[in-house]
PDB file of N, CA and C in Angstrom:
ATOM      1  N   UNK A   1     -29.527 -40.402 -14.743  1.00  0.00           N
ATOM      2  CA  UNK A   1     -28.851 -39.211 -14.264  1.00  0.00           C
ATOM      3  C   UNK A   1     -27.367 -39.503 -14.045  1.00  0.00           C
ATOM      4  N   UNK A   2     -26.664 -38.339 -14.455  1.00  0.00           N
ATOM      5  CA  UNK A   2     -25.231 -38.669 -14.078  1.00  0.00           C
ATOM      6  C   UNK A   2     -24.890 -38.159 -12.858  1.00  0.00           C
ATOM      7  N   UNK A   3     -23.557 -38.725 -12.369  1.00  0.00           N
ATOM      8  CA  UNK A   3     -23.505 -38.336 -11.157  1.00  0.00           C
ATOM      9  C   UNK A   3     -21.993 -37.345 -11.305  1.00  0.00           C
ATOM     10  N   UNK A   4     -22.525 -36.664 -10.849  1.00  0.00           N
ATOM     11  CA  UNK A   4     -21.342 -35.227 -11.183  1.00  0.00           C
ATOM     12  C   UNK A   4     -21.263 -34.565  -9.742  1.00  0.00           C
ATOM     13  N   UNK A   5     -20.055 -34.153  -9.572  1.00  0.00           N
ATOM     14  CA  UNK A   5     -19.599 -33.290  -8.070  1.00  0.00           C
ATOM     15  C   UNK A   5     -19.974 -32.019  -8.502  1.00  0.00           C
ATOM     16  N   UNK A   6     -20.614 -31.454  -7.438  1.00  0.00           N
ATOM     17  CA  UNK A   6     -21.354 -29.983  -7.410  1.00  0.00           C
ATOM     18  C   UNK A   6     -19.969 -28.979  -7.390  1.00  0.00           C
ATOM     19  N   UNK A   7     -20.185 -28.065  -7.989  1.00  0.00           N
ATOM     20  CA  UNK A   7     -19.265 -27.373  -7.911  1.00  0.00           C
ATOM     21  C   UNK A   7     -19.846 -26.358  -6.945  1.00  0.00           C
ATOM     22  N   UNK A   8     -18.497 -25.659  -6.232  1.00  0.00           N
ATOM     23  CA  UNK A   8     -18.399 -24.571  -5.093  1.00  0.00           C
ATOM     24  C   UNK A   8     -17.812 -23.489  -5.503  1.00  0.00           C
ATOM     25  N   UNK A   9     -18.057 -22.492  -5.625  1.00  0.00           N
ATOM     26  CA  UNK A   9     -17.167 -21.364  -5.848  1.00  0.00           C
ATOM     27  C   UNK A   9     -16.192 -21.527  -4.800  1.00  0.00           C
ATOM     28  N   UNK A  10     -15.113 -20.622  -5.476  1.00  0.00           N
ATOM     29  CA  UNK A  10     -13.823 -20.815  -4.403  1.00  0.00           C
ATOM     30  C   UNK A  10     -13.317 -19.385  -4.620  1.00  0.00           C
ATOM     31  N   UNK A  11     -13.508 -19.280  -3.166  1.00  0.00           N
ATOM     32  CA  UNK A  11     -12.979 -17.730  -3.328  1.00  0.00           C
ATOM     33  C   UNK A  11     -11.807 -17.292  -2.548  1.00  0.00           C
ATOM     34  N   UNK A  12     -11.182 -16.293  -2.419  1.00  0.00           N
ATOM     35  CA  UNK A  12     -10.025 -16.496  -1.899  1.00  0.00           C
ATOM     36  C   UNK A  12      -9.616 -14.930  -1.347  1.00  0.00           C
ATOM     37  N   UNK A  13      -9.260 -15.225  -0.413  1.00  0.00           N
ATOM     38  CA  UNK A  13      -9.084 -13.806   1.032  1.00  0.00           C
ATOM     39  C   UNK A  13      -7.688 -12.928   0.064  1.00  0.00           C
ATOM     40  N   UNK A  14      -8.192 -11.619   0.192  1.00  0.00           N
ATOM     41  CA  UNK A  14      -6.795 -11.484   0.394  1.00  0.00           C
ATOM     42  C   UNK A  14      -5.497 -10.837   0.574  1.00  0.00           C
ATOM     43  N   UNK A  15      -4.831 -10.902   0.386  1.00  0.00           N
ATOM     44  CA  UNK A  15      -3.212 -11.188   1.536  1.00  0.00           C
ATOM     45  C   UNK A  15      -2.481  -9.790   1.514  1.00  0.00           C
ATOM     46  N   UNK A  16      -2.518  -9.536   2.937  1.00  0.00           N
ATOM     47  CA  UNK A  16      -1.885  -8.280   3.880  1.00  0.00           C
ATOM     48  C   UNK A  16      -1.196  -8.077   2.783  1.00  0.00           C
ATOM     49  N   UNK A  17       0.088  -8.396   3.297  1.00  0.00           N
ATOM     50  CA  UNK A  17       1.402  -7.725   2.977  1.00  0.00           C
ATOM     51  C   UNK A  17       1.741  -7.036   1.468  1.00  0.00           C
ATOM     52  N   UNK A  18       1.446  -7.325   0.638  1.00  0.00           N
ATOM     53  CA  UNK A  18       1.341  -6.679  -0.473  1.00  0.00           C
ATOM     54  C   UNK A  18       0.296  -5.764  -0.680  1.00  0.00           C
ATOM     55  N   UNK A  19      -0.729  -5.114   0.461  1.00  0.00           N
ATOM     56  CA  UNK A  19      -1.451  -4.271   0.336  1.00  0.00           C
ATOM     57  C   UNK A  19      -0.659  -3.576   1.106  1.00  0.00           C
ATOM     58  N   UNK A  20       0.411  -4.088   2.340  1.00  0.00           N
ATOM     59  CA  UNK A  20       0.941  -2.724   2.747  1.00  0.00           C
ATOM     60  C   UNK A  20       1.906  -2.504   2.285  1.00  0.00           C
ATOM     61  N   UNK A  21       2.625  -3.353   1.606  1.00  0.00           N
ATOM     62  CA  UNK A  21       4.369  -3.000   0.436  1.00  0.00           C
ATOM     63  C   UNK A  21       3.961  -1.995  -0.266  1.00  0.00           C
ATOM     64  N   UNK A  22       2.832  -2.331  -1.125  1.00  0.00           N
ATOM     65  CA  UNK A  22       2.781  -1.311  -2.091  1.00  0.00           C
ATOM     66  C   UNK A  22       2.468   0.152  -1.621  1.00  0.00           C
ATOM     67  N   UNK A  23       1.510  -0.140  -0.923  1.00  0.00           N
ATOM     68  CA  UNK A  23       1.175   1.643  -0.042  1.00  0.00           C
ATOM     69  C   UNK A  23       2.453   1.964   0.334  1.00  0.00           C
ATOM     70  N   UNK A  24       3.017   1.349   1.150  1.00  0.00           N
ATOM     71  CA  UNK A  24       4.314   1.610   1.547  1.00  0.00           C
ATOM     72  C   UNK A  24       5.229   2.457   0.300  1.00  0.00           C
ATOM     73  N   UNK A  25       5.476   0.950  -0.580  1.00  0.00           N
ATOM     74  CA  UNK A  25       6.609   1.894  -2.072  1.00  0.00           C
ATOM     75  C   UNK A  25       5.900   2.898  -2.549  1.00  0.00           C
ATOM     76  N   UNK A  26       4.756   3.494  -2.460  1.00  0.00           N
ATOM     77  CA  UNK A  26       4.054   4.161  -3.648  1.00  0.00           C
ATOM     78  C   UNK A  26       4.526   5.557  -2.448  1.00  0.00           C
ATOM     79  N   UNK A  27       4.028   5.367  -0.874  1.00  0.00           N
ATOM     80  CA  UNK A  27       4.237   6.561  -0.427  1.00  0.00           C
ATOM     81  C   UNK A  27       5.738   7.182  -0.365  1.00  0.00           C
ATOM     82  N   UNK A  28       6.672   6.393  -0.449  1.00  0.00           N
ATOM     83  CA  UNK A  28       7.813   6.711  -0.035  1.00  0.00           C
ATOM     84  C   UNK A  28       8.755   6.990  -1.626  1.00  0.00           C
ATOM     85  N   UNK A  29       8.175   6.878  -2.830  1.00  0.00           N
ATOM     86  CA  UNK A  29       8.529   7.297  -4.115  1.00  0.00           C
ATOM     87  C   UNK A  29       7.881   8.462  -4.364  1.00  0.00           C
ATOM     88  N   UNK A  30       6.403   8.416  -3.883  1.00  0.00           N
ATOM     89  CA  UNK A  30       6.072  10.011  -4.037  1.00  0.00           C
ATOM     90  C   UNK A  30       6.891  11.522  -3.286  1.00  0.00           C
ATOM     91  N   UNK A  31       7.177  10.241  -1.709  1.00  0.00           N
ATOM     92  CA  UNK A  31       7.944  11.563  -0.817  1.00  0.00           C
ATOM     93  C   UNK A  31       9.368  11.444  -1.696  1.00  0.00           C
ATOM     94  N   UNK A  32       9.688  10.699  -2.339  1.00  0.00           N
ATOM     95  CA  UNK A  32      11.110  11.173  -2.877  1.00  0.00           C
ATOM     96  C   UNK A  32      11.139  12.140  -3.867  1.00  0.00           C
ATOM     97  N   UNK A  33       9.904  11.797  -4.322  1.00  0.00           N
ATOM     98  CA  UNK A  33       9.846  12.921  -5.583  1.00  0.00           C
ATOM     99  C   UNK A  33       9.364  14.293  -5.099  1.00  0.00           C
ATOM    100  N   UNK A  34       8.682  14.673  -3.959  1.00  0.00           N
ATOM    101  CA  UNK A  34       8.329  15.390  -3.590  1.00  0.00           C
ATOM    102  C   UNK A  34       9.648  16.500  -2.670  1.00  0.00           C
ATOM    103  N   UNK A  35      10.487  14.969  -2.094  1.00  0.00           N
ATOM    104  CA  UNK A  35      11.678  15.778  -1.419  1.00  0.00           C
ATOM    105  C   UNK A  35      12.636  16.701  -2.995  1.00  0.00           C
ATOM    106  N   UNK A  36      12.650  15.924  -3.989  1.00  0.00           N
ATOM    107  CA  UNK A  36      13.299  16.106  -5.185  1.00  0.00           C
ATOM    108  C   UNK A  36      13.160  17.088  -5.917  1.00  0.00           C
ATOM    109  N   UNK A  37      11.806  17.827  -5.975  1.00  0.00           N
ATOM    110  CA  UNK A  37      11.334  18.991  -6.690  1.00  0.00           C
ATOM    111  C   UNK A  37      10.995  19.633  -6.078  1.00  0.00           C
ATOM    112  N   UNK A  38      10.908  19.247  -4.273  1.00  0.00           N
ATOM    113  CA  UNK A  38      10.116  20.680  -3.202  1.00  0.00           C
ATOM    114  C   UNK A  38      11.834  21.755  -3.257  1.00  0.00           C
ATOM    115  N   UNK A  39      11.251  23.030  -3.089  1.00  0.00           N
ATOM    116  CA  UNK A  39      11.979  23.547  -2.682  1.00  0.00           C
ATOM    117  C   UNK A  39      12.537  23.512  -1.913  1.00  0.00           C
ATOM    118  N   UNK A  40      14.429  23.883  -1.797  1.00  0.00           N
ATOM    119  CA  UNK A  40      15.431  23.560  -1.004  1.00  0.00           C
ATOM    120  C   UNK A  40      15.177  24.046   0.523  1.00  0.00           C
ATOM    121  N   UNK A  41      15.225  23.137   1.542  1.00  0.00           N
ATOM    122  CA  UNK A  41      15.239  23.282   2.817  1.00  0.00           C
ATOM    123  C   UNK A  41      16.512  24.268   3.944  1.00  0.00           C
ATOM    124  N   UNK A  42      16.808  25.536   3.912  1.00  0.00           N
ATOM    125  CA  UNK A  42      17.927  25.876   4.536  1.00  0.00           C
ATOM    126  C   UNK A  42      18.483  24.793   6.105  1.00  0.00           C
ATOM    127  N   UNK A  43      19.681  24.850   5.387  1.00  0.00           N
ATOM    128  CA  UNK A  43      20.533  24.270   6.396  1.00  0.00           C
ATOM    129  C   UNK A  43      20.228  22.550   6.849  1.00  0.00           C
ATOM    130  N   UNK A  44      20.000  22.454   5.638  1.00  0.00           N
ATOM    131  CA  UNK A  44      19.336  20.812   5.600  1.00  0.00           C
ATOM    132  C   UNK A  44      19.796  20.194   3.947  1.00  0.00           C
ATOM    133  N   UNK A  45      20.713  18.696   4.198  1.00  0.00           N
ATOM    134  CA  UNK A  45      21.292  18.692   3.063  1.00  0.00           C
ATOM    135  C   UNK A  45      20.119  17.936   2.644  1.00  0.00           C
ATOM    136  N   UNK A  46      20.647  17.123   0.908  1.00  0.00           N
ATOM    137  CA  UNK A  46      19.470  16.913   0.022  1.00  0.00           C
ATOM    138  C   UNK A  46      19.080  15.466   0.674  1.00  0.00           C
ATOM    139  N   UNK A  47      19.755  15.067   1.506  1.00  0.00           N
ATOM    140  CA  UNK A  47      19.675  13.549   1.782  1.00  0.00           C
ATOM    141  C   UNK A  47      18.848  13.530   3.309  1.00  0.00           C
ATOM    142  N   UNK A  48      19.098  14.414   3.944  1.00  0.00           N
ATOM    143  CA  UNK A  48      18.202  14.721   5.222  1.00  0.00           C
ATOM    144  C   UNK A  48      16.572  15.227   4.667  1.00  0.00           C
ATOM    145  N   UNK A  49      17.007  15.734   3.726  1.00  0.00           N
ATOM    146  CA  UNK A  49      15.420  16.026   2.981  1.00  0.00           C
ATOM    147  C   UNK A  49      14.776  15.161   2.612  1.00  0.00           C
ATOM    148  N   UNK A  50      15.146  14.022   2.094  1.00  0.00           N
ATOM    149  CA  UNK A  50      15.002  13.089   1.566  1.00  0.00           C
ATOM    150  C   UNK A  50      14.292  11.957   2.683  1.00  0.00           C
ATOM    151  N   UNK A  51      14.894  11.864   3.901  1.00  0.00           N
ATOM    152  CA  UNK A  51      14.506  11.059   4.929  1.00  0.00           C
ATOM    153  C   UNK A  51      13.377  11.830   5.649  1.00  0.00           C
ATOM    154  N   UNK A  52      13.275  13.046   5.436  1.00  0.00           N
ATOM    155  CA  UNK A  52      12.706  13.670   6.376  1.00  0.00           C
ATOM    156  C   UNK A  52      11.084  13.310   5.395  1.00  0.00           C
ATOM    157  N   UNK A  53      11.298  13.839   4.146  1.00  0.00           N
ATOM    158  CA  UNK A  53       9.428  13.912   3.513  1.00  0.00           C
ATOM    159  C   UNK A  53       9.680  12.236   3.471  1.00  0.00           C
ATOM    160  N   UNK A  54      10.465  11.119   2.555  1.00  0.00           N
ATOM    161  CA  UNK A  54      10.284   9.858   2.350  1.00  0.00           C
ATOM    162  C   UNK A  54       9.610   9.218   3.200  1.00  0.00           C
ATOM    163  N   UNK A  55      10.345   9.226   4.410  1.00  0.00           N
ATOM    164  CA  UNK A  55      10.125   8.103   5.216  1.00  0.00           C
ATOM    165  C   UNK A  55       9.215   8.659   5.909  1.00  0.00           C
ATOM    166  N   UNK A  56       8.508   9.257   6.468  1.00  0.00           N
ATOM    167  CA  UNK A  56       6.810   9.807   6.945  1.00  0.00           C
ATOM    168  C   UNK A  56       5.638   9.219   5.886  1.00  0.00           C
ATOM    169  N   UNK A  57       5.996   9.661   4.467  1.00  0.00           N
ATOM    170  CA  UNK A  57       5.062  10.056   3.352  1.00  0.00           C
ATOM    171  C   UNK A  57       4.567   8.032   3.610  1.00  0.00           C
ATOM    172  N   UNK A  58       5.984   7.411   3.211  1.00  0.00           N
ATOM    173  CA  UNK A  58       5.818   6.187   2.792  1.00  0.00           C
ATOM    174  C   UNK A  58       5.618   4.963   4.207  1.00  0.00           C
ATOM    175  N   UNK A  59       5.969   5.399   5.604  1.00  0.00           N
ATOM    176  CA  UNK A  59       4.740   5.058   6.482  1.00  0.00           C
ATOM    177  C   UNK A  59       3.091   4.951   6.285  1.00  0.00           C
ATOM    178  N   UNK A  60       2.902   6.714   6.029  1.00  0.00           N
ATOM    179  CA  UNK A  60       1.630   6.553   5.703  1.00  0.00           C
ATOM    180  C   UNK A  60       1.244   5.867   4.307  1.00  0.00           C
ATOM    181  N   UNK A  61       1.883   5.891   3.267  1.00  0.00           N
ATOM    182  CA  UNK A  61       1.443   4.714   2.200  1.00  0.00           C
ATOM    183  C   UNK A  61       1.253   3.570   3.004  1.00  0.00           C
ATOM    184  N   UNK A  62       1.954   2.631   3.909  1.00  0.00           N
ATOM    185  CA  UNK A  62       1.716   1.911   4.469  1.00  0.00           C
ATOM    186  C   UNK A  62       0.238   1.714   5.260  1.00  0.00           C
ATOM    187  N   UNK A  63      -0.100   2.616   5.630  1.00  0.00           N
ATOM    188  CA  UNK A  63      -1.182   2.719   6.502  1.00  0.00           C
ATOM    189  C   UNK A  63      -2.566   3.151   5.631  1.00  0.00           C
ATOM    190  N   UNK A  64      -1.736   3.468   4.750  1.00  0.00           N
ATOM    191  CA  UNK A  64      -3.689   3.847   3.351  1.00  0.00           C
ATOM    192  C   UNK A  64      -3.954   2.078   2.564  1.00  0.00           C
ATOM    193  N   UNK A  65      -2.586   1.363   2.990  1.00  0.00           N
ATOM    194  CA  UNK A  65      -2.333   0.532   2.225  1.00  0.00           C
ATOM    195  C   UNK A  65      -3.460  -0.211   3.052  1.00  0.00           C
ATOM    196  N   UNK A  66      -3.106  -0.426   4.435  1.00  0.00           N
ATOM    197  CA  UNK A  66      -3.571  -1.400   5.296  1.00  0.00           C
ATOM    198  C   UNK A  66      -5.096  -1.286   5.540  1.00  0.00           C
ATOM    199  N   UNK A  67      -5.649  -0.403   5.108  1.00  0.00           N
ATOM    200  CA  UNK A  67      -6.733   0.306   5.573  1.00  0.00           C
ATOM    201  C   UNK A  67      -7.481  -0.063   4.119  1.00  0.00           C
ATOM    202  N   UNK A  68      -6.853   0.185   2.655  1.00  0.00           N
ATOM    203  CA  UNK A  68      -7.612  -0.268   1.234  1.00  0.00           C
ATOM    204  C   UNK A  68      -7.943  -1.833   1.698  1.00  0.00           C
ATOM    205  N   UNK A  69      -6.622  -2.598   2.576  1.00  0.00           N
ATOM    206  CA  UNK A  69      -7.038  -4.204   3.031  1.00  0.00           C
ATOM    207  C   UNK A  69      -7.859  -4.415   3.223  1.00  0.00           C
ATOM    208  N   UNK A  70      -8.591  -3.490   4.440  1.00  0.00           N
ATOM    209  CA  UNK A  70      -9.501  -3.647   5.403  1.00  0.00           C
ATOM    210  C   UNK A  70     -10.914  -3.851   4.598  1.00  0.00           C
ATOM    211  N   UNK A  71     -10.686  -2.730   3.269  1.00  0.00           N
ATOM    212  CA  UNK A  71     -12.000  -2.310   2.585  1.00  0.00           C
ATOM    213  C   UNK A  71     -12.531  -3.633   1.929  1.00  0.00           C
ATOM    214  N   UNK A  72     -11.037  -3.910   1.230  1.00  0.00           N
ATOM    215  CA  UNK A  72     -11.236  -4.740  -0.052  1.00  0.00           C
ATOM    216  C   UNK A  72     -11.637  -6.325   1.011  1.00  0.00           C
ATOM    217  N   UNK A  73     -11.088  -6.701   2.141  1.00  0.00           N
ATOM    218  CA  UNK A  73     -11.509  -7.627   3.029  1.00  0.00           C
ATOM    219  C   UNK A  73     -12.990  -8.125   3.125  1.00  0.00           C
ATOM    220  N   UNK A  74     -13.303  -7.034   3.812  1.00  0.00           N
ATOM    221  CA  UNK A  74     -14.545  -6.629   4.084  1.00  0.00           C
ATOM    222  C   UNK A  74     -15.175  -6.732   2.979  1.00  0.00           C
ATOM    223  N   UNK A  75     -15.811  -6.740   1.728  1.00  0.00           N
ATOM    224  CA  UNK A  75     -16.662  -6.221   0.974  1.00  0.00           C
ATOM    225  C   UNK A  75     -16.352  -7.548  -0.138  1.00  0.00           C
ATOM    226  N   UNK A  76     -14.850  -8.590   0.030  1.00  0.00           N
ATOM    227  CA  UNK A  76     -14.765  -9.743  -0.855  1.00  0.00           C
ATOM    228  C   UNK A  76     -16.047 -10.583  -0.378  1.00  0.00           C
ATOM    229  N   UNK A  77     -16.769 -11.213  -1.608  1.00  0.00           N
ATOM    230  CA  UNK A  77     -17.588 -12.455  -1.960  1.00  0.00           C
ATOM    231  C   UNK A  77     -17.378 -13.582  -0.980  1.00  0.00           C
ATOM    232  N   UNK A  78     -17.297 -13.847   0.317  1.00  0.00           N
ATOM    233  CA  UNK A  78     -16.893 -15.169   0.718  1.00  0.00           C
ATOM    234  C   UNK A  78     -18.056 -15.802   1.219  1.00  0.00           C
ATOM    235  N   UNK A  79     -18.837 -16.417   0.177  1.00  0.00           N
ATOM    236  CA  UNK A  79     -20.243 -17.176   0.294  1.00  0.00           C
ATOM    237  C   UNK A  79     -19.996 -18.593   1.116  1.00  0.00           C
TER     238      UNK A  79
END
């Protein structure tokens, strides 16, 4: 018999922050595009529009982001 090292699967967790960057960029490009083609806001310039849908929209990307983590966490192979 030969003597051979058993192999282990190797599995590997994984990593926050690029589950919440991307939620993050994805929400805050949609709110731009959304500030970009929604109809004009009276008495609100295009750049206050812009902060106003962006930066909410792309929080919550952040937070769908953190939450897909949770899923994909939860449910990885770690035998």
């Amino acid at each position: 018999m030969t003597d051979q090292p058993s192999r282990r699967k190797v599995s590997r967790r994984p990593q926050l922050v690029p589950f919440l960057v991307t939620g993050a960029l994805l929400g805050f490009v949609i709110g731009a595009v959304v500030a970009y083609l929604g109809p004009d806001a009276p008495r609100a310039s295009a750049g206050q529009e812009f902060i106003a849908v962006a930066g909410p929209l792309g929080l919550f990307g952040g937070l769908l982001g953190g939450i897909v983590y949770l899923l994909v966490e939860r449910f990885s192979d770690r035998s």
